[in-house]
PDB file of N, CA and C in Angstrom:
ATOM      1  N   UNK A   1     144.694  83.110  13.930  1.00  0.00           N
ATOM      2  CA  UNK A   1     143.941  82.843  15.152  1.00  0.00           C
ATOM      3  C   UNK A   1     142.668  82.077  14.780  1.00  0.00           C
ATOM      4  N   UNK A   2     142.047  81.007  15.385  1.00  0.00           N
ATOM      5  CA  UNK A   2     141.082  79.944  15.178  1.00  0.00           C
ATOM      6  C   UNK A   2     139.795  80.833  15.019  1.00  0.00           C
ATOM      7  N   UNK A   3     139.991  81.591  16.129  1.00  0.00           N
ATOM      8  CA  UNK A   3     138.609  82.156  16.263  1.00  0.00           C
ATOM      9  C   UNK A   3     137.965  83.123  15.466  1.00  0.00           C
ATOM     10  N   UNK A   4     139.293  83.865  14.589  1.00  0.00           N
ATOM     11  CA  UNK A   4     138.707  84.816  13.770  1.00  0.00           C
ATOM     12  C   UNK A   4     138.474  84.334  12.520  1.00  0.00           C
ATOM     13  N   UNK A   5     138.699  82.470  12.134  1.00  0.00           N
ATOM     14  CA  UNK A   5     138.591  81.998  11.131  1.00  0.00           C
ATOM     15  C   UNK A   5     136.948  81.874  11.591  1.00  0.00           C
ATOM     16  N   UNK A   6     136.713  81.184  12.407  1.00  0.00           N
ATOM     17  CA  UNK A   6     135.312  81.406  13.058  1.00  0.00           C
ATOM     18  C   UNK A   6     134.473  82.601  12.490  1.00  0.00           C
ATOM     19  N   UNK A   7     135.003  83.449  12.637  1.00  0.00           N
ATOM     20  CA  UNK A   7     134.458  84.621  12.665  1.00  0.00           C
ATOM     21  C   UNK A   7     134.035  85.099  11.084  1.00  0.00           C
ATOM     22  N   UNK A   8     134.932  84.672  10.391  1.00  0.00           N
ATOM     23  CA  UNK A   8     135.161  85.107   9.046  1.00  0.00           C
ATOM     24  C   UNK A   8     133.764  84.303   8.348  1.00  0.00           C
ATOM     25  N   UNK A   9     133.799  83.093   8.811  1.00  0.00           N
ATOM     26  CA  UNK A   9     132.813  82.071   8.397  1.00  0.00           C
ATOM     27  C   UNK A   9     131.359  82.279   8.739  1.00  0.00           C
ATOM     28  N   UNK A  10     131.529  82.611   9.441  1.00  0.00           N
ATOM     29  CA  UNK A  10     129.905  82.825  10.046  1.00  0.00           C
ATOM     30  C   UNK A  10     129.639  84.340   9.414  1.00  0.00           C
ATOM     31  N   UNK A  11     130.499  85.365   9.340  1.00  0.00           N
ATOM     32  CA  UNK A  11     130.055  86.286   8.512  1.00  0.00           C
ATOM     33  C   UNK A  11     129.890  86.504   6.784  1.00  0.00           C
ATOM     34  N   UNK A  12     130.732  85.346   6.222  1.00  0.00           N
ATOM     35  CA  UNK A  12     130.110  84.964   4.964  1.00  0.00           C
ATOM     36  C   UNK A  12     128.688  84.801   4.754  1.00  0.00           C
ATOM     37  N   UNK A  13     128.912  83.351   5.792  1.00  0.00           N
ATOM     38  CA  UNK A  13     127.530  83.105   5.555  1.00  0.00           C
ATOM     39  C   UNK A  13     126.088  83.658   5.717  1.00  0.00           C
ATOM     40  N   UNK A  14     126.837  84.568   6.768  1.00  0.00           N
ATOM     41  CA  UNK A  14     125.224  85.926   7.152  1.00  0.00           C
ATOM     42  C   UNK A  14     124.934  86.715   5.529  1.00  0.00           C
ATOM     43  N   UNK A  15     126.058  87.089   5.140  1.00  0.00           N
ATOM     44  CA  UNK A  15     126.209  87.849   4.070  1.00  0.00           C
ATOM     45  C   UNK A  15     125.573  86.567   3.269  1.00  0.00           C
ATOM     46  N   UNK A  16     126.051  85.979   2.518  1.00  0.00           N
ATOM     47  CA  UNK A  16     125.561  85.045   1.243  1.00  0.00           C
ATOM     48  C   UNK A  16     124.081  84.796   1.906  1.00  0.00           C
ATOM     49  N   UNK A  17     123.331  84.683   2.865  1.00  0.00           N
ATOM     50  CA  UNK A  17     122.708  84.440   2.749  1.00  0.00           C
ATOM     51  C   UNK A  17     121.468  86.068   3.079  1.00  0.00           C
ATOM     52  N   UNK A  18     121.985  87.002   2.825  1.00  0.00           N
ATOM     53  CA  UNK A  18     121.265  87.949   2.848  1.00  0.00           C
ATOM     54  C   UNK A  18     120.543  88.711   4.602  1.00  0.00           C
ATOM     55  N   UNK A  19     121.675  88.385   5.415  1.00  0.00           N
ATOM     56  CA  UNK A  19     121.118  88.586   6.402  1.00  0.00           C
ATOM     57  C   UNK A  19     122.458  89.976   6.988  1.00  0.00           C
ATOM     58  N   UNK A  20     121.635  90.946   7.362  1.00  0.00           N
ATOM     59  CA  UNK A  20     122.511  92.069   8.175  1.00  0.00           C
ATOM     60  C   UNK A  20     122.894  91.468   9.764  1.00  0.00           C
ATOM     61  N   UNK A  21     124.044  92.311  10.361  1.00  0.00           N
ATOM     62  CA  UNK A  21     124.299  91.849  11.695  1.00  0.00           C
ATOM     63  C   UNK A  21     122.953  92.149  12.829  1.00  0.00           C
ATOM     64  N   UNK A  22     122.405  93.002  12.247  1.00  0.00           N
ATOM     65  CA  UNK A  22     121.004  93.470  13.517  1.00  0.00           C
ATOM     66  C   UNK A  22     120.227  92.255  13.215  1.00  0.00           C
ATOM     67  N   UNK A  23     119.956  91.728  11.611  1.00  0.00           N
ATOM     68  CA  UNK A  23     119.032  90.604  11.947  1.00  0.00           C
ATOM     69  C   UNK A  23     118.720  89.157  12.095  1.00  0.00           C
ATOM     70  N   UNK A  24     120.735  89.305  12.145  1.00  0.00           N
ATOM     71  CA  UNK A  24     120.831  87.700  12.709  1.00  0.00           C
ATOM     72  C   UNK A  24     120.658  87.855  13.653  1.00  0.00           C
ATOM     73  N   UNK A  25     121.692  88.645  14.669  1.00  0.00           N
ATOM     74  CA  UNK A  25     121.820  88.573  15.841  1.00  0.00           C
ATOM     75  C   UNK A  25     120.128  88.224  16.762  1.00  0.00           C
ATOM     76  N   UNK A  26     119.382  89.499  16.238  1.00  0.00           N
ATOM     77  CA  UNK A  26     117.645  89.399  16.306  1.00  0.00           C
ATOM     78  C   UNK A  26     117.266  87.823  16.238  1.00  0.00           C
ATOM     79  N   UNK A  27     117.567  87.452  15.435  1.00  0.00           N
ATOM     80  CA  UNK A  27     117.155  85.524  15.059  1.00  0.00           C
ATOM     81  C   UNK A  27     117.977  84.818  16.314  1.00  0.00           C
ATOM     82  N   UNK A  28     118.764  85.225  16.606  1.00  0.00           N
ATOM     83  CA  UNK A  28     119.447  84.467  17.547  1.00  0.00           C
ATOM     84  C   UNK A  28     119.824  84.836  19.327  1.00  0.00           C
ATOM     85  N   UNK A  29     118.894  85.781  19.321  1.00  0.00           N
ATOM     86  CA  UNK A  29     118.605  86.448  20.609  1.00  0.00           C
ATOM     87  C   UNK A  29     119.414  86.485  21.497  1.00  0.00           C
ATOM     88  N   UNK A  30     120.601  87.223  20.703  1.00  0.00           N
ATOM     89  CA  UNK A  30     121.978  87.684  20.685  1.00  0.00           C
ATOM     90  C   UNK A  30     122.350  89.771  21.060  1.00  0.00           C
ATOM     91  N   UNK A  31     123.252  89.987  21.382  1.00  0.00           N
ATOM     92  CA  UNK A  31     123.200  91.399  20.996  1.00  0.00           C
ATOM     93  C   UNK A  31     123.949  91.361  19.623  1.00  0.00           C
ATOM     94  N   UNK A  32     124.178  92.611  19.169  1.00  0.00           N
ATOM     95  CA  UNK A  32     124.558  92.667  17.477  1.00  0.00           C
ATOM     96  C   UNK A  32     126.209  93.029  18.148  1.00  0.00           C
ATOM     97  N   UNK A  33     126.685  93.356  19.074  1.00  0.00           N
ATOM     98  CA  UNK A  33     127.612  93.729  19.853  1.00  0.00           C
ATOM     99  C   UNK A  33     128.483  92.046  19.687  1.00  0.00           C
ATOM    100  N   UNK A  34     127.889  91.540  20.530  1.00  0.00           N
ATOM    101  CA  UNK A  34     128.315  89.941  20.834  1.00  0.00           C
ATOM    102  C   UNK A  34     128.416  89.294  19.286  1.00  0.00           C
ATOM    103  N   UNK A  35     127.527  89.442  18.637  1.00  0.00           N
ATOM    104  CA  UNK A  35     127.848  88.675  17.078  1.00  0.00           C
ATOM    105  C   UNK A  35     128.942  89.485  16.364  1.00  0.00           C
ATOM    106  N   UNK A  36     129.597  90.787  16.381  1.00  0.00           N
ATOM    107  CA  UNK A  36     130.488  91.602  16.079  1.00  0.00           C
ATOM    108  C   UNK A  36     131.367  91.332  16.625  1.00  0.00           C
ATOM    109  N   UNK A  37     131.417  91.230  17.814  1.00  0.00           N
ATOM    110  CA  UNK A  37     132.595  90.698  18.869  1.00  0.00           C
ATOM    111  C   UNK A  37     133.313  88.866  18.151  1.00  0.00           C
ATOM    112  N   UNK A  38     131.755  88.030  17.866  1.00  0.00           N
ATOM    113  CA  UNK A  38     132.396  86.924  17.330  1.00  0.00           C
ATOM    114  C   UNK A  38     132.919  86.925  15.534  1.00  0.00           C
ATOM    115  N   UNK A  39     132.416  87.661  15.302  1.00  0.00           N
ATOM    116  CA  UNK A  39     132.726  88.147  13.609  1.00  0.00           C
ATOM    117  C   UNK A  39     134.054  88.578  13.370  1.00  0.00           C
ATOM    118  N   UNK A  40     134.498  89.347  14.235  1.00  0.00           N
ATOM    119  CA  UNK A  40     135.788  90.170  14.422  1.00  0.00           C
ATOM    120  C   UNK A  40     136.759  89.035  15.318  1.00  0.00           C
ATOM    121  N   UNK A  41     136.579  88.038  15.441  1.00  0.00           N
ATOM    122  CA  UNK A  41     137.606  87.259  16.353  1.00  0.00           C
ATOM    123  C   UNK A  41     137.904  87.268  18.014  1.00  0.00           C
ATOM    124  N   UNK A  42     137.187  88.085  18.144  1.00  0.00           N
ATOM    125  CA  UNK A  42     137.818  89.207  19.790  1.00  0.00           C
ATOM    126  C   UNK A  42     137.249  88.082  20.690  1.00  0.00           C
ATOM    127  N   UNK A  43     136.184  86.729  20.031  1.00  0.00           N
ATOM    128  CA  UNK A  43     135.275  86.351  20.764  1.00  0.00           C
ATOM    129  C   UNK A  43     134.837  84.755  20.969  1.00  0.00           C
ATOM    130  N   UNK A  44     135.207  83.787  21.480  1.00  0.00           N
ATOM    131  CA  UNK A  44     135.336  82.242  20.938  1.00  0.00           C
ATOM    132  C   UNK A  44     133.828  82.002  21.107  1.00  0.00           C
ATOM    133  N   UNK A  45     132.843  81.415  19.845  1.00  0.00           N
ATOM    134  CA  UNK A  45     131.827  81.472  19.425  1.00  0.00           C
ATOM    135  C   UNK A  45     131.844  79.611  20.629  1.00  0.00           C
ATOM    136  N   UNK A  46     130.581  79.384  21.332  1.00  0.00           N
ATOM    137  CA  UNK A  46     130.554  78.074  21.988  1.00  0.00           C
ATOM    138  C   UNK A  46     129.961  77.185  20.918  1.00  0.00           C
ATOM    139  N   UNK A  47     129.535  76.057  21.203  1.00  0.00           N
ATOM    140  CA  UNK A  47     129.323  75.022  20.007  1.00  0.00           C
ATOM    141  C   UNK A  47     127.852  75.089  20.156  1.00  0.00           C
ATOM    142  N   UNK A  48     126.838  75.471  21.101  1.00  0.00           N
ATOM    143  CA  UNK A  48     125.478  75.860  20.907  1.00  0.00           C
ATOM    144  C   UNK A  48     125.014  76.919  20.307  1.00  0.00           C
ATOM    145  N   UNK A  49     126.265  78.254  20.350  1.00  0.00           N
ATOM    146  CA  UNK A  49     126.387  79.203  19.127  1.00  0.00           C
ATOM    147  C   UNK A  49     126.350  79.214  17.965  1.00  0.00           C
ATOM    148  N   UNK A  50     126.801  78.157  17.635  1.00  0.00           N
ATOM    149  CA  UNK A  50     127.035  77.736  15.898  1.00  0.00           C
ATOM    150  C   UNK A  50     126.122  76.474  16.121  1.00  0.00           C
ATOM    151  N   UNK A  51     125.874  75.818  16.523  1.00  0.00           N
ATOM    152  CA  UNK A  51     124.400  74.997  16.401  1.00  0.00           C
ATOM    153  C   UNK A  51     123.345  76.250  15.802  1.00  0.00           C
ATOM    154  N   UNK A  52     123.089  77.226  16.553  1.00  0.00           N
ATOM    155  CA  UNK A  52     122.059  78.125  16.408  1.00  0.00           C
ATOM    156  C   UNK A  52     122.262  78.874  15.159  1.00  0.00           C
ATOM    157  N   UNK A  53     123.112  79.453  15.123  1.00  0.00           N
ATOM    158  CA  UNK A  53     123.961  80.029  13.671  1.00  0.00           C
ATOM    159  C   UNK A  53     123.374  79.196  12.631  1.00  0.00           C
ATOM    160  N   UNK A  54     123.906  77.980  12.294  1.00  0.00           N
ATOM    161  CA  UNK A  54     123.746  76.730  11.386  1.00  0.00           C
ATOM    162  C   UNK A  54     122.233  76.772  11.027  1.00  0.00           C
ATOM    163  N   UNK A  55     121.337  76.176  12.314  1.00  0.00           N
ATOM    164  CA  UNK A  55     120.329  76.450  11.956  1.00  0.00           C
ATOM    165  C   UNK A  55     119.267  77.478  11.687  1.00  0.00           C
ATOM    166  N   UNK A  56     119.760  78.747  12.082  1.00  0.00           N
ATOM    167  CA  UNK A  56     119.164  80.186  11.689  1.00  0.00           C
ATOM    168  C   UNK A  56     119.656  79.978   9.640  1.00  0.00           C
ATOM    169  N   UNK A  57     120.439  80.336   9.487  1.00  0.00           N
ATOM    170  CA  UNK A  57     121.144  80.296   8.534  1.00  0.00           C
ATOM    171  C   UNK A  57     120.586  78.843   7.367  1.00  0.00           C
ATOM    172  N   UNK A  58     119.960  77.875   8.245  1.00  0.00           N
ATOM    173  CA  UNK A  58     119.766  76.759   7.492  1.00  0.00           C
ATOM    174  C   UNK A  58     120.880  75.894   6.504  1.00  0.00           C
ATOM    175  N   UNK A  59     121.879  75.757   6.937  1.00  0.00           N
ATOM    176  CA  UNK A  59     122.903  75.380   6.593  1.00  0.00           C
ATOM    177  C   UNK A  59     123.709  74.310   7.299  1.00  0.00           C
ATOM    178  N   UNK A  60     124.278  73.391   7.131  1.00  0.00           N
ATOM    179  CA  UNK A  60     124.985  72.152   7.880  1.00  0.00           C
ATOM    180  C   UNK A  60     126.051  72.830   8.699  1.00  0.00           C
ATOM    181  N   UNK A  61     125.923  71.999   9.982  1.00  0.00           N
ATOM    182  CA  UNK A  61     126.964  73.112  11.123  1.00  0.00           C
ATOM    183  C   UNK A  61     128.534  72.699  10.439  1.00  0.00           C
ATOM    184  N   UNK A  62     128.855  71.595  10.144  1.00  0.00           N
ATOM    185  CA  UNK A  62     129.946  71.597   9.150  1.00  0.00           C
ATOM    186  C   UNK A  62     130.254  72.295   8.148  1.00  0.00           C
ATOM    187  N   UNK A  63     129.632  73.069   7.369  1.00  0.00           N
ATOM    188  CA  UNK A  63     130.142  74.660   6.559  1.00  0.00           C
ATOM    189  C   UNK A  63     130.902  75.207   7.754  1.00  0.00           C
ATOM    190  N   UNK A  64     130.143  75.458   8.753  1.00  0.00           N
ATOM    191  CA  UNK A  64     130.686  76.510   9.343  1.00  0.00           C
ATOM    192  C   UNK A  64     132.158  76.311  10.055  1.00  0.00           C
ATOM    193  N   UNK A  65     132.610  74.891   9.919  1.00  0.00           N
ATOM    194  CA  UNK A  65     134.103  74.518  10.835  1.00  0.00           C
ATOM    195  C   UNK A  65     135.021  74.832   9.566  1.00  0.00           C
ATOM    196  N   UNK A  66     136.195  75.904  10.161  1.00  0.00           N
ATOM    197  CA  UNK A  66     137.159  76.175   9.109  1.00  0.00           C
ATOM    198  C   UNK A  66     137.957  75.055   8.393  1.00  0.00           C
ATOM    199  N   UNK A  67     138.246  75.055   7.177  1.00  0.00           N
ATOM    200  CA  UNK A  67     139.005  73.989   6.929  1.00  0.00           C
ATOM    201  C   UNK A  67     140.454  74.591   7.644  1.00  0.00           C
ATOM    202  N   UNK A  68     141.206  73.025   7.547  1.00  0.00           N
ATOM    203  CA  UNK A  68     142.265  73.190   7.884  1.00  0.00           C
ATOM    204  C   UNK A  68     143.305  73.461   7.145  1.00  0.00           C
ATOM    205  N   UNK A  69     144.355  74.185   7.687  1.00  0.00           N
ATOM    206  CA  UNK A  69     145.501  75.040   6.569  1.00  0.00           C
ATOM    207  C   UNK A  69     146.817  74.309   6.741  1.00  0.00           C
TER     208      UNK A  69
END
């Protein structure tokens, strides 16, 4: 499923970059519910989501698009 590749990605990158789900979500004035919801797949992340992600994270929004399989 696309979205839980989504999901997988954006929770690396919280992790590698040392951030818990309470304090991204916090950075991104999100609930920790809704970033769990997109972490876990259950949830199609919009493209101003991962704009925000990208730049919380400080990272090129292209990391965050899954490669293709």
């Amino acid at each position: 499923m696309e979205t839980d590749k989504w999901g997988r990605r954006i929770r690396a990158f919280r992790k590698l970059k040392g951030y818990t789900q309470e304090g991204l979500a916090r950075e991104l004035a999100i609930s920790v519910s809704v970033l769990g919801e997109i972490e876990r797949g259950s949830r199609v992340p919009k493209e101003d989501f991962l704009e925000n992600v990208a730049e919380v994270l400080n990272i090129p929004l292209h990391d965050l698009i899954p490669p293709d399989e």
